[in-house]
N, C-alpha and C. Protein backbone atom coordinates (compact mmCIF):
# COMPACT_ATOMS: atom_id res chain seq x y z
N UNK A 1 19.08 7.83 -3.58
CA UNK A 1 19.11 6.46 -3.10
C UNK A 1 17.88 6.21 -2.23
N UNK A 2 17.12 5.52 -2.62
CA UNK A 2 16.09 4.62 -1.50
C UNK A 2 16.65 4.68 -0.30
N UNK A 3 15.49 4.76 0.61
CA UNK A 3 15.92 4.45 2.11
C UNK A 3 16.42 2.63 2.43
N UNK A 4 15.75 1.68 1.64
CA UNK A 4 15.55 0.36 1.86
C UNK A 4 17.13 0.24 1.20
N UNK A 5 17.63 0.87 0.36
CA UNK A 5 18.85 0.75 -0.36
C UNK A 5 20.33 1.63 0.53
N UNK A 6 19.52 2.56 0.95
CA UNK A 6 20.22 3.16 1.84
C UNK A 6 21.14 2.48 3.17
N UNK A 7 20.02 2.15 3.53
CA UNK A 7 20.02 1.23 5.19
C UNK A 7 20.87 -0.28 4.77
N UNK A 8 20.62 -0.68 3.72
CA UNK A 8 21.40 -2.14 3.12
C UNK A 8 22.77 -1.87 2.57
N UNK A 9 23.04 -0.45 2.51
CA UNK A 9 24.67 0.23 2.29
C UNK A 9 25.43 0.31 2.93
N UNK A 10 24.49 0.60 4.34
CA UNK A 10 25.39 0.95 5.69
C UNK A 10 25.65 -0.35 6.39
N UNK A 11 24.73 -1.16 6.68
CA UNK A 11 25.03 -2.36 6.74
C UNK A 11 26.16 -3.15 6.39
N UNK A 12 26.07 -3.32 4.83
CA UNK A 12 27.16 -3.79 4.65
C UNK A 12 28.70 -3.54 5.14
N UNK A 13 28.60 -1.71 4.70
CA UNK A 13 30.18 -1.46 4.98
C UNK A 13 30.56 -1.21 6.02
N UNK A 14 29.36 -0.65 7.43
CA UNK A 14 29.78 -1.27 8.77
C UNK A 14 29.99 -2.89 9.16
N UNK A 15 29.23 -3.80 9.03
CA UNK A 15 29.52 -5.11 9.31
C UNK A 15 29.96 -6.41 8.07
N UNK A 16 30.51 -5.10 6.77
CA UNK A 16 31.03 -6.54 5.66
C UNK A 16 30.82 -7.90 5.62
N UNK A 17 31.61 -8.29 5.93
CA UNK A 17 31.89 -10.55 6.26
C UNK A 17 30.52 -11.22 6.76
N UNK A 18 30.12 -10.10 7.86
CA UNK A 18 28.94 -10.76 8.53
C UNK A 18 27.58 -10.80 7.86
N UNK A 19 27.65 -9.85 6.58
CA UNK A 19 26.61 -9.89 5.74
C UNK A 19 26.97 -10.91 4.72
N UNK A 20 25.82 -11.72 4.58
CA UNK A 20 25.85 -12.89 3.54
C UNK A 20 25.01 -12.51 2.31
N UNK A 21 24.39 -11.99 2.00
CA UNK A 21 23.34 -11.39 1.05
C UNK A 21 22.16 -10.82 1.48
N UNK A 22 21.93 -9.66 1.04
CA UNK A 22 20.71 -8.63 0.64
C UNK A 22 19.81 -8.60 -0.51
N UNK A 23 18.67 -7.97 -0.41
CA UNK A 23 17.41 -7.98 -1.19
C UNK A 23 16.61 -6.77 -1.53
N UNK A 24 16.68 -6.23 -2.13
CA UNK A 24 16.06 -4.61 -2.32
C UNK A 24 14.61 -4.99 -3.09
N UNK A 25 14.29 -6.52 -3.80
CA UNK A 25 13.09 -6.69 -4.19
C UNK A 25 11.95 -6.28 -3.06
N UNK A 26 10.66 -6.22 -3.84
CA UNK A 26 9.48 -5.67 -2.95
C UNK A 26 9.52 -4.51 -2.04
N UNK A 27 8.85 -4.78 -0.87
CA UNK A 27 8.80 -3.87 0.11
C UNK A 27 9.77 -3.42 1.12
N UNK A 28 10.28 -4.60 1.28
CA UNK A 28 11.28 -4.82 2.22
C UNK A 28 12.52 -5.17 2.00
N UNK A 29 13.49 -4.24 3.04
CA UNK A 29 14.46 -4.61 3.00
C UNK A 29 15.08 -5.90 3.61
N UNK A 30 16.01 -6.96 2.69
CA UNK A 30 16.41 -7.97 3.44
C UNK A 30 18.15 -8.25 3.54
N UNK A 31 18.05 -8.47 5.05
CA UNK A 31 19.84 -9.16 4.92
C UNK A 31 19.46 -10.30 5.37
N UNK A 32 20.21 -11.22 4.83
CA UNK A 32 20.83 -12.87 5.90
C UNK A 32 22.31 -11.72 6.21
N UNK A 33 22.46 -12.68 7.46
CA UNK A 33 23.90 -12.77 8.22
C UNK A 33 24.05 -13.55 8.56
N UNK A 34 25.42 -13.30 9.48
CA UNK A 34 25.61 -14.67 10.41
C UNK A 34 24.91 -14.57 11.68
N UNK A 35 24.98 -15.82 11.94
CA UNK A 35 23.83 -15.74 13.64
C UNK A 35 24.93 -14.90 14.71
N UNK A 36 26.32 -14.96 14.82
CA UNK A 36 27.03 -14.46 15.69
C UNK A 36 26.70 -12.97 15.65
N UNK A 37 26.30 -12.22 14.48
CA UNK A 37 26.36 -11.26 14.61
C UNK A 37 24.76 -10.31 14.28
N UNK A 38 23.31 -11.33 14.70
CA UNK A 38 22.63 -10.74 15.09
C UNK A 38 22.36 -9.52 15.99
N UNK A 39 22.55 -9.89 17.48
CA UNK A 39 22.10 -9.07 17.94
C UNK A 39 23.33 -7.51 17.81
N UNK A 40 24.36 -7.72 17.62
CA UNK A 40 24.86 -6.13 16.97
C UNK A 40 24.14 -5.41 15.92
N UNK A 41 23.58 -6.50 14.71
CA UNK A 41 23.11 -5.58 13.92
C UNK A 41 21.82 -4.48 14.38
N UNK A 42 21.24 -5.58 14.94
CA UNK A 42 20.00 -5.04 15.54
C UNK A 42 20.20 -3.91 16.17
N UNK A 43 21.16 -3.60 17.30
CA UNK A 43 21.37 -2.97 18.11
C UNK A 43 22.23 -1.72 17.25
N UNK A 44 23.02 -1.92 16.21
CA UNK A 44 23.05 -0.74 15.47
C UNK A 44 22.22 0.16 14.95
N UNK A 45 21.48 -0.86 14.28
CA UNK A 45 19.82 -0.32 12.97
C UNK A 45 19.51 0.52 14.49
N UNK A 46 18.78 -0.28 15.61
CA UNK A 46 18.08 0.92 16.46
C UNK A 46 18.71 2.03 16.80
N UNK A 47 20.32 2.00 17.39
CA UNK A 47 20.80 2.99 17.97
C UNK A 47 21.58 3.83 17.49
N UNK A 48 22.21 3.65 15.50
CA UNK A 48 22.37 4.57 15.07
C UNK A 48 21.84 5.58 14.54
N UNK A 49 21.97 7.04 14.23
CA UNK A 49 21.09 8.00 13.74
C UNK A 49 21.23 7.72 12.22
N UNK A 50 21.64 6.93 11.74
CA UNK A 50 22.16 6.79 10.13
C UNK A 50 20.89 5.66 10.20
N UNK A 51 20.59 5.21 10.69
CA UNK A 51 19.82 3.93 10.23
C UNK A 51 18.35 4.24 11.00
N UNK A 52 18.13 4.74 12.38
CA UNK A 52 16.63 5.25 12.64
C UNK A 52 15.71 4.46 12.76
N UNK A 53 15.99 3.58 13.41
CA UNK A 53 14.99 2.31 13.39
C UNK A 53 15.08 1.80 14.44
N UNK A 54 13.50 1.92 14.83
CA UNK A 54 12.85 1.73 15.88
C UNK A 54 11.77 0.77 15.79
N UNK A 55 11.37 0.13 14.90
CA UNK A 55 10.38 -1.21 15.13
C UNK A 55 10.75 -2.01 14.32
N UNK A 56 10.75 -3.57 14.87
CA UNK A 56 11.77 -5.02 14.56
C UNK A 56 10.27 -5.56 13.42
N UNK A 57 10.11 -5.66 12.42
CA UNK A 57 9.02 -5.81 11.49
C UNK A 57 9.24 -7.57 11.67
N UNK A 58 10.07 -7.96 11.30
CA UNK A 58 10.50 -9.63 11.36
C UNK A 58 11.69 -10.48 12.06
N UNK A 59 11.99 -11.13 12.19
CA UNK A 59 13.35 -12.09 12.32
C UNK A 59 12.99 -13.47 12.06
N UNK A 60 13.90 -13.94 11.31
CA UNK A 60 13.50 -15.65 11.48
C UNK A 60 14.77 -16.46 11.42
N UNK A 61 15.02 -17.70 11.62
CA UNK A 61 15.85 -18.19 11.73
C UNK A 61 15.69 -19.23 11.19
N UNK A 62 16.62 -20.04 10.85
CA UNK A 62 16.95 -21.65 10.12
C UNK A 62 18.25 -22.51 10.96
N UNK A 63 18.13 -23.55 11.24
CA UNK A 63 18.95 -24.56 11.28
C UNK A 63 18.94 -25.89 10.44
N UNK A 64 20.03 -26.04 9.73
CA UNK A 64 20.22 -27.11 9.35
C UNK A 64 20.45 -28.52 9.76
């Protein structure tokens, strides 16, 4: 398994509902979520050893 595929596995089945769709096209890995549950994800990806991630490459946001 890819690391970019990897990291978008754990994601999901730690935070399910809150993931709205992923992207394994190109380089990068992508989730949308919900905004409530930004900053947990974040704070997982960095501080679990399953995920190892230590630099924030993007974030962006939308309002309708």
């Amino acid at each position: 398994m890819e690391d970019k595929q990897k990291i978008l596995t754990i994601i999901k089945e730690k935070f399910g509902p809150d993931i709205i769709s992923t992207d394994e096209s190109g380089d990068i890995a992508t989730a949308v979520v919900v905004s409530k549950s930004v900053y947990s994800i974040i704070q997982f990806l960095k501080e679990s050893p399953d995920a190892g991630y230590n630099f924030l490459t993007d974030i962006c946001g939308i309002h309708y």
